[in-house]
C-alpha atoms as a PDB file:
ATOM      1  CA  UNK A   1      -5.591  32.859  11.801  1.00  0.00           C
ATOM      2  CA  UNK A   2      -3.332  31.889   9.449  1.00  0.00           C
ATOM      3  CA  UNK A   3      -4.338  29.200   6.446  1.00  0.00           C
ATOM      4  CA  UNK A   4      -2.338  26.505   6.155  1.00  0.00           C
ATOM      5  CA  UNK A   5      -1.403  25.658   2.026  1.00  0.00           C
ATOM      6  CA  UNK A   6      -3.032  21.936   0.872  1.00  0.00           C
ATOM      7  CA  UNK A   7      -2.782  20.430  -2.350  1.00  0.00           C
ATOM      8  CA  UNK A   8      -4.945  17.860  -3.655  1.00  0.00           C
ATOM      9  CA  UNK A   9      -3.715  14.962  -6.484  1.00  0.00           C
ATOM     10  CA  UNK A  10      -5.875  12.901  -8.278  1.00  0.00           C
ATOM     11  CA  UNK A  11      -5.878  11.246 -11.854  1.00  0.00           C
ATOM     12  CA  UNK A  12      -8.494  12.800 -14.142  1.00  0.00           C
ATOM     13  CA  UNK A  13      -8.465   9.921 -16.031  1.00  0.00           C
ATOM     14  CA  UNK A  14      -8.929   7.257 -13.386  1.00  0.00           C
ATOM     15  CA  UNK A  15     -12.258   5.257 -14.081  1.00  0.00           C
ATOM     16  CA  UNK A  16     -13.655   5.476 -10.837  1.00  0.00           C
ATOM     17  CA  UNK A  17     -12.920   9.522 -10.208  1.00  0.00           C
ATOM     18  CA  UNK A  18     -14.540  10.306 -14.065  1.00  0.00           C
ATOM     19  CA  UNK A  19     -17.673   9.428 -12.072  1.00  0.00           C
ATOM     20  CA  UNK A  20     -16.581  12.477  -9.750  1.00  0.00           C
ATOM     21  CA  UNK A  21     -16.564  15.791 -10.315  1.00  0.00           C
ATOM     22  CA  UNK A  22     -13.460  16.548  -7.846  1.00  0.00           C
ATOM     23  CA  UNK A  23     -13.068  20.345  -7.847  1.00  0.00           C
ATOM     24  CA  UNK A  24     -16.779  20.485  -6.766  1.00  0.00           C
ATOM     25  CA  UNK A  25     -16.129  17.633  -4.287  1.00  0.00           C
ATOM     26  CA  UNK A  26     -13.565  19.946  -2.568  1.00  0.00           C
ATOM     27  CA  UNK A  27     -14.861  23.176  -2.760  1.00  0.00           C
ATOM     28  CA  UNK A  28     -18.134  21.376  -1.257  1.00  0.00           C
ATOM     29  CA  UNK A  29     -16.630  20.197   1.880  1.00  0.00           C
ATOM     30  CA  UNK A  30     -13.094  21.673   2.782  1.00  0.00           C
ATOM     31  CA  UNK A  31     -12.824  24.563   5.201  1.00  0.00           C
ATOM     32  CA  UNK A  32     -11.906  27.816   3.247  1.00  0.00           C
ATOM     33  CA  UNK A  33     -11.301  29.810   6.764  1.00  0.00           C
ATOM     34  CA  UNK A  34      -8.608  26.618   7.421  1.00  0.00           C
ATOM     35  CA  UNK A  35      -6.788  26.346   4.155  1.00  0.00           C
ATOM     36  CA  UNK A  36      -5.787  28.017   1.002  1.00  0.00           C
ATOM     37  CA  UNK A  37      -6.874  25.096  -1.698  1.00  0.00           C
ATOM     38  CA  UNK A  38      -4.473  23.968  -4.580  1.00  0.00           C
ATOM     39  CA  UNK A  39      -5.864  21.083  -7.156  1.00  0.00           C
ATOM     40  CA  UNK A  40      -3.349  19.363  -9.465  1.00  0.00           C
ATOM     41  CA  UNK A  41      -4.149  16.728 -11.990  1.00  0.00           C
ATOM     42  CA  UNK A  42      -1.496  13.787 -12.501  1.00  0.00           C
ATOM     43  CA  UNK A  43      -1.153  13.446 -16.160  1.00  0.00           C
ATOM     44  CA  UNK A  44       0.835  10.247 -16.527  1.00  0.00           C
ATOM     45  CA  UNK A  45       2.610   7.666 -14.309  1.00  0.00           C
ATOM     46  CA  UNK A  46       4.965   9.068 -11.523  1.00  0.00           C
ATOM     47  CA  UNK A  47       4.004  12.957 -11.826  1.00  0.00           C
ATOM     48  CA  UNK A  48       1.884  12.420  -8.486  1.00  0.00           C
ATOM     49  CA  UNK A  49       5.847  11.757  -7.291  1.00  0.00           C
ATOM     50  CA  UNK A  50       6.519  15.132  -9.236  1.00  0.00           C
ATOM     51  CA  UNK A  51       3.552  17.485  -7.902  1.00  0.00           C
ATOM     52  CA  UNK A  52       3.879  16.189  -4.308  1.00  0.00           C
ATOM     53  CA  UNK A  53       7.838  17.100  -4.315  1.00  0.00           C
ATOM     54  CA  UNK A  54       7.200  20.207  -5.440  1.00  0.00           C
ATOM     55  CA  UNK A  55       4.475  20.980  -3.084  1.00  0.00           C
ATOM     56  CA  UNK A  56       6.828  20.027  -0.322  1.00  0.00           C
ATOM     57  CA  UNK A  57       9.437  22.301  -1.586  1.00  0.00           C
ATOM     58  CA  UNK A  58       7.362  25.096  -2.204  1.00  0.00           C
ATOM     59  CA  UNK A  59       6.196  25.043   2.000  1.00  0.00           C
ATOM     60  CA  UNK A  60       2.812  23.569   1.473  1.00  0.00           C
ATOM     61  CA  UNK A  61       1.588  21.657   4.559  1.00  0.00           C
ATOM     62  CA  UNK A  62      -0.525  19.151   3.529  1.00  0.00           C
ATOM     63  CA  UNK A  63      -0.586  16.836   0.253  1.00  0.00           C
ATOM     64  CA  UNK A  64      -3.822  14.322  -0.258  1.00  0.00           C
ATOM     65  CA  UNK A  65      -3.920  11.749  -2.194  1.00  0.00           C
ATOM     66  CA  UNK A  66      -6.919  10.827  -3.739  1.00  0.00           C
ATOM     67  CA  UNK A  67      -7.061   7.647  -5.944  1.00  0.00           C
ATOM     68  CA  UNK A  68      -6.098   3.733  -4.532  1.00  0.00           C
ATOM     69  CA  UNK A  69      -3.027   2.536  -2.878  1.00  0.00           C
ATOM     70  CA  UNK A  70      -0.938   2.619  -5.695  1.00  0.00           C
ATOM     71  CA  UNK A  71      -2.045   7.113  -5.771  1.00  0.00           C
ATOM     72  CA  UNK A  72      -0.839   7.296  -1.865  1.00  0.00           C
ATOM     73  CA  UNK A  73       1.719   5.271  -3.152  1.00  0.00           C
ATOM     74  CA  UNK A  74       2.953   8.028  -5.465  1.00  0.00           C
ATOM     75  CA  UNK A  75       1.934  10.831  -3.121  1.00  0.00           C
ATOM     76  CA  UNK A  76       3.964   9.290  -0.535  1.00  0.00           C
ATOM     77  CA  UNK A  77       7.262   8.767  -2.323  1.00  0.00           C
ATOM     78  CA  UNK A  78       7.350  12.801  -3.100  1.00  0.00           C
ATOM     79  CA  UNK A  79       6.818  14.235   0.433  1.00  0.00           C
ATOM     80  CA  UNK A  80       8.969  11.265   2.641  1.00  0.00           C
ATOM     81  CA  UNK A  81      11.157  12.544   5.352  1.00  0.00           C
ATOM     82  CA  UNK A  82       9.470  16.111   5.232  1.00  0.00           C
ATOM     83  CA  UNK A  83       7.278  18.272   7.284  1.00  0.00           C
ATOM     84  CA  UNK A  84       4.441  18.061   4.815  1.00  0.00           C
ATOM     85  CA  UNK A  85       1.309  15.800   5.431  1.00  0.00           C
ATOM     86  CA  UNK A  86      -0.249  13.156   4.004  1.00  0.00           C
ATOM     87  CA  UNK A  87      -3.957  12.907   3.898  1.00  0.00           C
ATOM     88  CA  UNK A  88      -6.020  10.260   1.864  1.00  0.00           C
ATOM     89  CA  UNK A  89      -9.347  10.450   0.310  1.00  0.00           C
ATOM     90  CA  UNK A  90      -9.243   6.412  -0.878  1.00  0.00           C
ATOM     91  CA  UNK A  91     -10.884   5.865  -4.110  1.00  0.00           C
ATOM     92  CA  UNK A  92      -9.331   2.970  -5.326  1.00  0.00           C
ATOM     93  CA  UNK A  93     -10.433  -1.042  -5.368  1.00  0.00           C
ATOM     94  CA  UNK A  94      -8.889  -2.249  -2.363  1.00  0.00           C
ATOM     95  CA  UNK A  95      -7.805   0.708  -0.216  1.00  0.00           C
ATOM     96  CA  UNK A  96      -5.538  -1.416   2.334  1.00  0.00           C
ATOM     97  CA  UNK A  97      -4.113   1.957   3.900  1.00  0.00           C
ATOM     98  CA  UNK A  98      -7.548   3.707   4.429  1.00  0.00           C
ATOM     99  CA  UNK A  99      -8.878   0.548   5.648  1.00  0.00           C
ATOM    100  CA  UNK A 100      -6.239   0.337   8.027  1.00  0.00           C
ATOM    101  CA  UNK A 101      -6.619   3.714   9.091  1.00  0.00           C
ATOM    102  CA  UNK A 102     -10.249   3.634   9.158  1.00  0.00           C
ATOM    103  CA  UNK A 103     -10.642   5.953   6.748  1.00  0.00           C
ATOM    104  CA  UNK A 104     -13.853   5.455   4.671  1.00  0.00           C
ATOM    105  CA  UNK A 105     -13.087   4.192   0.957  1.00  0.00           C
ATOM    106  CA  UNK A 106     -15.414   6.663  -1.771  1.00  0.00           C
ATOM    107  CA  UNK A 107     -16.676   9.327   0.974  1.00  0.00           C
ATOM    108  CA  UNK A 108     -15.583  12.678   0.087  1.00  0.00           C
ATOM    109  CA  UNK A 109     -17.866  14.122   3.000  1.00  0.00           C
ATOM    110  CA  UNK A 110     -16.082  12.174   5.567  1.00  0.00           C
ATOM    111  CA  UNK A 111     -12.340  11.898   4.343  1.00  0.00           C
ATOM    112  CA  UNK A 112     -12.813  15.909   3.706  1.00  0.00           C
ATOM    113  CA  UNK A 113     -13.815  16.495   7.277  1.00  0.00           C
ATOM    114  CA  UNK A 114     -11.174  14.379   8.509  1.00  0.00           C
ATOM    115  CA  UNK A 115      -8.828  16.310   6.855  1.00  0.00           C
ATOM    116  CA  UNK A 116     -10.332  19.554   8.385  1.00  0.00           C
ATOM    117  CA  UNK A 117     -10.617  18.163  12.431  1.00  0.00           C
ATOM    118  CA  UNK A 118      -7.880  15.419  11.965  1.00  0.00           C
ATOM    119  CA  UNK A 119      -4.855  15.038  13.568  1.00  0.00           C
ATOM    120  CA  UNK A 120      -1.261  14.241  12.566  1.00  0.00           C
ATOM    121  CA  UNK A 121       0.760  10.969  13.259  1.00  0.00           C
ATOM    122  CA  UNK A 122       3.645   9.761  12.233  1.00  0.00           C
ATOM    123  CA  UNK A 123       4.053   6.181  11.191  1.00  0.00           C
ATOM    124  CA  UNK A 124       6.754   4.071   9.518  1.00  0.00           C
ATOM    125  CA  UNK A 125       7.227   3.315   5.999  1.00  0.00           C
ATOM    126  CA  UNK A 126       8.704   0.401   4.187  1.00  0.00           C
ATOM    127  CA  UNK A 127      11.682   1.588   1.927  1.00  0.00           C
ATOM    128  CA  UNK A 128      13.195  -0.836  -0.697  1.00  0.00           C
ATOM    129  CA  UNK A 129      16.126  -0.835  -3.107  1.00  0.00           C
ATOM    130  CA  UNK A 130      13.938  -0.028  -6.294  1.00  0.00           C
ATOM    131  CA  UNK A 131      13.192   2.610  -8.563  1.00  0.00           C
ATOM    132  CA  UNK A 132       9.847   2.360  -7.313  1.00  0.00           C
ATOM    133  CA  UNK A 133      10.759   3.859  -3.843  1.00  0.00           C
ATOM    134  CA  UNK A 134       9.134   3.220  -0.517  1.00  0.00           C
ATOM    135  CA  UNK A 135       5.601   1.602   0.261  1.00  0.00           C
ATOM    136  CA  UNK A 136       3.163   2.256   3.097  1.00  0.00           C
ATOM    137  CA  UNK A 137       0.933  -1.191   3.432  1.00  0.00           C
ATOM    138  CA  UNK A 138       2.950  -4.053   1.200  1.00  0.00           C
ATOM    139  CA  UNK A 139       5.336  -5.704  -1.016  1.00  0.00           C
ATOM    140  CA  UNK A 140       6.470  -8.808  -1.538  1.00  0.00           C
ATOM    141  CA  UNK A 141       6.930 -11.701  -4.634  1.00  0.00           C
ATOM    142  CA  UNK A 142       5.323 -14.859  -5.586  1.00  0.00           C
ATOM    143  CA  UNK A 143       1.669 -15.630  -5.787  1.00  0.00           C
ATOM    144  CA  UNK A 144       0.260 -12.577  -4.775  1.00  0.00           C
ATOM    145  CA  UNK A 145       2.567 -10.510  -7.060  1.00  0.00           C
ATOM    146  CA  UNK A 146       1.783 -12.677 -10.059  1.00  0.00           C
ATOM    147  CA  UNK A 147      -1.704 -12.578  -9.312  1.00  0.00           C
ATOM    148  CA  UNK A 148      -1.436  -8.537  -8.769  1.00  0.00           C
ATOM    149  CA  UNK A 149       0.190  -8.625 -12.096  1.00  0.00           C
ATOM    150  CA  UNK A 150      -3.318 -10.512 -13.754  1.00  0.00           C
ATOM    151  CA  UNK A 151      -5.192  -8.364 -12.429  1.00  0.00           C
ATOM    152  CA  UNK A 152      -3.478  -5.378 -13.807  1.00  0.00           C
ATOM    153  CA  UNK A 153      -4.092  -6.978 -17.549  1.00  0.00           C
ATOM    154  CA  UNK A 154      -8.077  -7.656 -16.731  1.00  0.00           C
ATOM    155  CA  UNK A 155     -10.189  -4.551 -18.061  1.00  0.00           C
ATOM    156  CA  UNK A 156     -12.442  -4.377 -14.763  1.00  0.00           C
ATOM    157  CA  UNK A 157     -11.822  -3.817 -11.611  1.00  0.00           C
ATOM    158  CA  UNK A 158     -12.828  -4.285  -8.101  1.00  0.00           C
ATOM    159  CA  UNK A 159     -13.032  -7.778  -5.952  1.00  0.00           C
ATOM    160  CA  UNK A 160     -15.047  -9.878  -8.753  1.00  0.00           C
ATOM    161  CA  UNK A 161     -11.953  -9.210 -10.719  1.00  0.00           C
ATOM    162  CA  UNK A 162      -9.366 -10.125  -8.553  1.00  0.00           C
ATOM    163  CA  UNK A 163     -10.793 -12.961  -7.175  1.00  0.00           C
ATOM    164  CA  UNK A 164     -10.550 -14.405 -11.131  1.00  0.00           C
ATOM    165  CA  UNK A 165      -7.030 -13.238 -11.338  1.00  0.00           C
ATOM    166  CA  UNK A 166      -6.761 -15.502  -8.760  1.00  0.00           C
ATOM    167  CA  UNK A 167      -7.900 -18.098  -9.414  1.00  0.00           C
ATOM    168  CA  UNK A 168      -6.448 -18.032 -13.226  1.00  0.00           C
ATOM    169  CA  UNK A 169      -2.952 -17.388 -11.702  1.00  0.00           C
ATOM    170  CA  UNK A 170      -3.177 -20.505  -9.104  1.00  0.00           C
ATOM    171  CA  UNK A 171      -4.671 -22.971 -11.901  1.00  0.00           C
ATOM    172  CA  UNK A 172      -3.320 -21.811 -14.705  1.00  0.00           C
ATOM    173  CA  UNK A 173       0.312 -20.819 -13.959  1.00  0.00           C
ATOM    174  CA  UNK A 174       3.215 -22.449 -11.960  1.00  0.00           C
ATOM    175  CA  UNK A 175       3.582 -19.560  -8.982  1.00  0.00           C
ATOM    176  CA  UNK A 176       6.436 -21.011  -6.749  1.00  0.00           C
ATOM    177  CA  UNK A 177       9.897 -19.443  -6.620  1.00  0.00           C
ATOM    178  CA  UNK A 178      13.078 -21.396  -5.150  1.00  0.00           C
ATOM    179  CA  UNK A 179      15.496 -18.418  -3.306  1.00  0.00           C
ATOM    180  CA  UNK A 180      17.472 -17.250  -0.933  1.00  0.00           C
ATOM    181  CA  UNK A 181      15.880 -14.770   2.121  1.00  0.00           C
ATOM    182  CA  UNK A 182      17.295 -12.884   4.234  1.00  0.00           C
ATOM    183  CA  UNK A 183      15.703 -11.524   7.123  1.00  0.00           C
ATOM    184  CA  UNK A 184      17.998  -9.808   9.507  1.00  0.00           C
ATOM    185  CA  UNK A 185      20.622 -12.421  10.516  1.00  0.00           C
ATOM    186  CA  UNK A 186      18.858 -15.128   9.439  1.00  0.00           C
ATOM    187  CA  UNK A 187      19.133 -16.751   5.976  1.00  0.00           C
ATOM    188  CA  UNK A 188      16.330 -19.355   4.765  1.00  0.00           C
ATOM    189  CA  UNK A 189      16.908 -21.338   1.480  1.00  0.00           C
ATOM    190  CA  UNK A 190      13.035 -22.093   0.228  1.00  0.00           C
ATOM    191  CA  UNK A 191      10.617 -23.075  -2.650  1.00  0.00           C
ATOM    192  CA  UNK A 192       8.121 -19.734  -2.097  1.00  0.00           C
ATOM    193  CA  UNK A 193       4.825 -19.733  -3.261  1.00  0.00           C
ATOM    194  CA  UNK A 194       4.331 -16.670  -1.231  1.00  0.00           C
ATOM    195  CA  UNK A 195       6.150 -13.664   0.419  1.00  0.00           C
ATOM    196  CA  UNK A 196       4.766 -10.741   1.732  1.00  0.00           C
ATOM    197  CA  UNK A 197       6.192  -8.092   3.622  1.00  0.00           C
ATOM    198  CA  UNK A 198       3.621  -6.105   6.018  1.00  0.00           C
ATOM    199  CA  UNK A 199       4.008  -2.621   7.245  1.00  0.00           C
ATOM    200  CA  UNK A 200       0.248  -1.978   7.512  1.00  0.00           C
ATOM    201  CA  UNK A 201      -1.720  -5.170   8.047  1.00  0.00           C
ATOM    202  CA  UNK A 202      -3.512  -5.801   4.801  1.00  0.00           C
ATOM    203  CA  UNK A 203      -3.391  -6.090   0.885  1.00  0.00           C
ATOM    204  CA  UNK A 204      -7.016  -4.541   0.842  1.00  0.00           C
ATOM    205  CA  UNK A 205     -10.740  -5.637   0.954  1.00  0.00           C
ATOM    206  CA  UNK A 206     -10.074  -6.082   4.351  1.00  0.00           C
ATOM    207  CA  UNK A 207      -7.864  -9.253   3.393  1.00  0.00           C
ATOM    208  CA  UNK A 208      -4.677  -9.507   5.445  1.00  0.00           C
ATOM    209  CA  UNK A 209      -2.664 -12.382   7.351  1.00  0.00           C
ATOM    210  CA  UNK A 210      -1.843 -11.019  10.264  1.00  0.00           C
ATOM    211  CA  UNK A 211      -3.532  -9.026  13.282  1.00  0.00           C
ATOM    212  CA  UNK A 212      -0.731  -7.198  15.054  1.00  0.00           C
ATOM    213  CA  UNK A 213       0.879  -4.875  12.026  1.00  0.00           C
ATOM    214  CA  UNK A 214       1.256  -1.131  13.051  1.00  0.00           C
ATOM    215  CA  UNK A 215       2.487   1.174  11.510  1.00  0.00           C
ATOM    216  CA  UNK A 216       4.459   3.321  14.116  1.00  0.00           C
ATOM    217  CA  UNK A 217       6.249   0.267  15.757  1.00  0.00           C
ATOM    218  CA  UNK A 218       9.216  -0.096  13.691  1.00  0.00           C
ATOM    219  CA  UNK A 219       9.171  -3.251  12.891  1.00  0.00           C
ATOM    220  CA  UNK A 220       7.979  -5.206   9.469  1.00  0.00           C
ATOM    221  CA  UNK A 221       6.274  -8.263   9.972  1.00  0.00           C
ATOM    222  CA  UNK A 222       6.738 -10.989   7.011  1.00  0.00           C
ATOM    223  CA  UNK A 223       3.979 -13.799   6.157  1.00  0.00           C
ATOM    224  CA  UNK A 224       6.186 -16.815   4.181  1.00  0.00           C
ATOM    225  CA  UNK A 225       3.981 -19.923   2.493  1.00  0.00           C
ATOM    226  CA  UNK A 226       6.147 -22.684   1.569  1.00  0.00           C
ATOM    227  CA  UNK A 227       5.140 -24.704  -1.485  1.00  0.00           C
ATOM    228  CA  UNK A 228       2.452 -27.277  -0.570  1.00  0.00           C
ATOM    229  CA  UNK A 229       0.791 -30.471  -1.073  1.00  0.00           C
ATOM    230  CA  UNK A 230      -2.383 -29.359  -3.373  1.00  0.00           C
ATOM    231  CA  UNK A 231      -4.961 -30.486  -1.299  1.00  0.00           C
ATOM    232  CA  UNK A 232      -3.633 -28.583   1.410  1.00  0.00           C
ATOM    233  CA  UNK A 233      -4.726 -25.079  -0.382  1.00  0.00           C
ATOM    234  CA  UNK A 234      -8.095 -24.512   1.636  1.00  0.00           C
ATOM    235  CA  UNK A 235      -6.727 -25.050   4.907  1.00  0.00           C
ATOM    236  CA  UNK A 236      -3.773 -22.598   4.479  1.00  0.00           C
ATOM    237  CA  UNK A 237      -6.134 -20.390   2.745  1.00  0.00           C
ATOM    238  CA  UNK A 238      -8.680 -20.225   5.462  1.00  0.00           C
ATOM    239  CA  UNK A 239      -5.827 -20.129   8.481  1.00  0.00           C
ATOM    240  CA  UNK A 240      -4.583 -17.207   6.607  1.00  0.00           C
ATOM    241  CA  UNK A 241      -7.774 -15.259   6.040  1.00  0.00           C
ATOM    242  CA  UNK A 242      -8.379 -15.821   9.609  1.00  0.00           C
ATOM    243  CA  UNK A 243      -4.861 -14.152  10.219  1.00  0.00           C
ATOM    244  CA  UNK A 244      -3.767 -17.131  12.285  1.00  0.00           C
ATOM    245  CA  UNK A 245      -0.466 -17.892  10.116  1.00  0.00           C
ATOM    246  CA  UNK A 246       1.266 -19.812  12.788  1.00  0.00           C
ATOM    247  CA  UNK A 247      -1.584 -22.897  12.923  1.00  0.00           C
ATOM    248  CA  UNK A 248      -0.038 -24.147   9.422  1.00  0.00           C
ATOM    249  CA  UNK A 249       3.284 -26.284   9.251  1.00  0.00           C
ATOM    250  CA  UNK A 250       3.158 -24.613   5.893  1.00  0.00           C
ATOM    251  CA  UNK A 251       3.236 -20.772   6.859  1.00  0.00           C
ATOM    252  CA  UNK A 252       5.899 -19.438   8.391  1.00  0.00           C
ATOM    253  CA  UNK A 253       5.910 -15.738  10.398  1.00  0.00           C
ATOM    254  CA  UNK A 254       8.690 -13.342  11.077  1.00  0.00           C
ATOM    255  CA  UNK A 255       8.878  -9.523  12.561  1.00  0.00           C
ATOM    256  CA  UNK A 256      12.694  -7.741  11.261  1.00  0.00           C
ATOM    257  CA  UNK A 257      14.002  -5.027  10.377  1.00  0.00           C
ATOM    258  CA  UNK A 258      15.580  -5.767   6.959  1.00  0.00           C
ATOM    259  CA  UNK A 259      14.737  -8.080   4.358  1.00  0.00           C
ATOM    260  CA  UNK A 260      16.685  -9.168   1.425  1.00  0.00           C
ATOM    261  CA  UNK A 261      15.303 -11.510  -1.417  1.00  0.00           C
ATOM    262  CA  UNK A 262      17.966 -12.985  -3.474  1.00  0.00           C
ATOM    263  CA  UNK A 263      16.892 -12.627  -7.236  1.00  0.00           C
ATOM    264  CA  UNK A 264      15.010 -15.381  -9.219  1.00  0.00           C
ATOM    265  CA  UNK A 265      13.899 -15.370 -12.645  1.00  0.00           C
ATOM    266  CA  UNK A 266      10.978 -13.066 -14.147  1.00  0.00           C
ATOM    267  CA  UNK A 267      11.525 -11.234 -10.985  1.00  0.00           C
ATOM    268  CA  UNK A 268       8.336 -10.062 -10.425  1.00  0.00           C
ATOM    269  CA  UNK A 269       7.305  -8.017  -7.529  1.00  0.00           C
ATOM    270  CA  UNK A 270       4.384  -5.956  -5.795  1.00  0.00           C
ATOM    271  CA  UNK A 271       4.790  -2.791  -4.515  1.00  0.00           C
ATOM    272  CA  UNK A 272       1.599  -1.409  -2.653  1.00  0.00           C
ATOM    273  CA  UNK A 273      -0.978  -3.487  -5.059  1.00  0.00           C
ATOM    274  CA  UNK A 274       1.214  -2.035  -8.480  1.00  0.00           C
ATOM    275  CA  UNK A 275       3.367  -4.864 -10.324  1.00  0.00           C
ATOM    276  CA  UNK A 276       6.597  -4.304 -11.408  1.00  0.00           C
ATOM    277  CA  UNK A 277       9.601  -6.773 -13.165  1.00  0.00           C
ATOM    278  CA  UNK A 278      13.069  -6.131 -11.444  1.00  0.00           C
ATOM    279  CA  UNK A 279      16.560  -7.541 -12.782  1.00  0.00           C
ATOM    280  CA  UNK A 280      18.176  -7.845  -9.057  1.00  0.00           C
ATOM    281  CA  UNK A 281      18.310  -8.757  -5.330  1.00  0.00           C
ATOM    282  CA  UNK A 282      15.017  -6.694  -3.731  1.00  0.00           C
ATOM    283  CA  UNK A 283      15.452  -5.288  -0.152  1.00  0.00           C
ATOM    284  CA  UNK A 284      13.427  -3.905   2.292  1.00  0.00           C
ATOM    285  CA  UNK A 285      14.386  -2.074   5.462  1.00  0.00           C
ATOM    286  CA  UNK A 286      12.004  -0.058   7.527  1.00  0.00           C
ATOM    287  CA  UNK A 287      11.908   3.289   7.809  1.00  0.00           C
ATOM    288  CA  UNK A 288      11.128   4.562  11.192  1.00  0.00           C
ATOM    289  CA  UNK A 289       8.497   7.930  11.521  1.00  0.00           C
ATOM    290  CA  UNK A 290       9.592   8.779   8.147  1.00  0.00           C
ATOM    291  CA  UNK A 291       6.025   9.777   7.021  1.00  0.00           C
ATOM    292  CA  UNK A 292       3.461  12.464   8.711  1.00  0.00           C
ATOM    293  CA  UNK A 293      -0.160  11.319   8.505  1.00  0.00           C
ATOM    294  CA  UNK A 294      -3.446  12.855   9.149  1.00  0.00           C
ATOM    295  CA  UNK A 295      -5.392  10.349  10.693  1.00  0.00           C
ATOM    296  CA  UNK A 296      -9.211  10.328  12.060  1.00  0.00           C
ATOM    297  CA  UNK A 297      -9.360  11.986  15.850  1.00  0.00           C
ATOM    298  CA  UNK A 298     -11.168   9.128  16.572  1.00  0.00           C
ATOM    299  CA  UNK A 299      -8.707   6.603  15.877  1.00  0.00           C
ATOM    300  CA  UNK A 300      -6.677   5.948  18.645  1.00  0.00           C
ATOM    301  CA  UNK A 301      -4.734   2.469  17.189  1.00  0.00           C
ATOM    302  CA  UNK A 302      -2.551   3.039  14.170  1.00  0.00           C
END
């Protein structure tokens, strides 16, 4: 039989994965009759981008990504539109695309013999008009990019700290945004406080707003909170944890194909959990089947 070539990427430096001892992780678990076994560390921002290219060119078949969404994230944007795989082992905070995917966060064991007896899918991505490339769960502006961005600048991590990022960002800052969106052919003038663009169907922690996101139905579905009366904040915050986004006057819910969010000032946006400040308009289109997964057997719903 012949092996098939697999790379694994992971940040040596990452706090969580110092508690790891990777190499013995994977030689633990992966099967050695399956697959000849590559490990690369990425030694500074983008170079996951880098290896994962490379590994594409050079004919390897799979790439995993181990590390949080904003690892896949980089993983992702170096093997899109190829033959070569994707497979996760989630290690991050909030692991929206192994969540998703029902792929358990932090279990080597598990993730490893997925990879091993998985299957491969391929699903949609989200591509946008940034430096930062495409994104496989979110993106979007306003509240929860601010917020993303507080929690960024915290030392700690995990929900504890984003739930005060939160709350600091909501009390403490002014989060609404007054611009132009396009979505498709329509074009909505509004005061956002916030925008988020769904290809898989949550931010992490199991936190999303809607129920029906896929990601092999090419289509992007886009949760849009007005600005609000203050003492409405529970009620749109429990309709939305409850994924109902349609039973507040102050929520509005699209599906398109391609979105385009005219700039405002301090442009800041969130690209699959990562922050980033952009100078001009930000678009997203989706990206049909432009990503091969490997996905639990088991999993039937993607």
């Amino acid at each position: 039989m012949t092996k098939r070539k697999i790379m694994f990427i992971y940040n040596p430096v990452s706090g969580l994965l110092q508690h790891y001892n990777i190499p013995k992780q994977i030689d633990k678990y992966i099967d050695y009759n399956k697959f000849d076994v590559t490990i690369n560390k990425s030694e500074y921002a983008g170079h996951s981008t880098v290896l994962a290219k490379e590994a594409s060119e050079q004919g390897y078949d799979i790439v995993v990504a181990i590390g949080g969404d904003g690892s896949i994230n980089e993983v992702v944007n170096g093997i899109v539109n190829t033959n070569t795989q994707l497979a996760i082992i989630p290690m991050g905070s909030g692991n929206g695309f192994a969540n998703h995917l029902k792929i358990p966060p932090r279990n080597f064991k598990e993730c490893i013999r997925i990879i091993n007896f998985g299957k491969s899918v391929k699903i949609d991505l989200a591509k946008t008009n940034t430096k930062y490339g495409y994104f496989v769960s979110v993106g979007g502006f306003g509240f929860e990019a601010l917020a993303v961005q507080r929690f960024k600048e915290q030392p700690l991590r995990g929900f504890l700290s984003y739930t005060i990022a939160i709350i600091r960002q909501y009390f403490l800052y002014d989060s609404i945004q007054k611009t132009r969106v396009h979505i498709d052919s329509k074009i909505l003038d509004r005061d956002i406080f916030i925008f988020t663009v769904f290809n898989s169907n949550q931010y992490g922690y199991n936190i999303g707003f809607t129920n029906n996101s896929s990601l092999n139905d090419g289509v992007l579905e886009i949760v849009m909170v007005k600005k609000f009366i203050w003492y409405r904040l529970f009620w749109n915050m429990f309709i939305l944890m409850m994924r109902k986004p349609h039973w507040s006057k102050d929520v509005e819910y699209f599906k398109g194909f391609k979105i385009k969010v005219e700039k405002v000032d301090n442009f800041v946006i969130q690209i699959d959990g990562d922050p980033f400040v952009i100078d001009h308009d930000f678009e997203i289109e989706v990206a049909p089947s432009s990503l091969n997964v490997i996905i639990n057997r088991r999993n039937e719903k993607y």
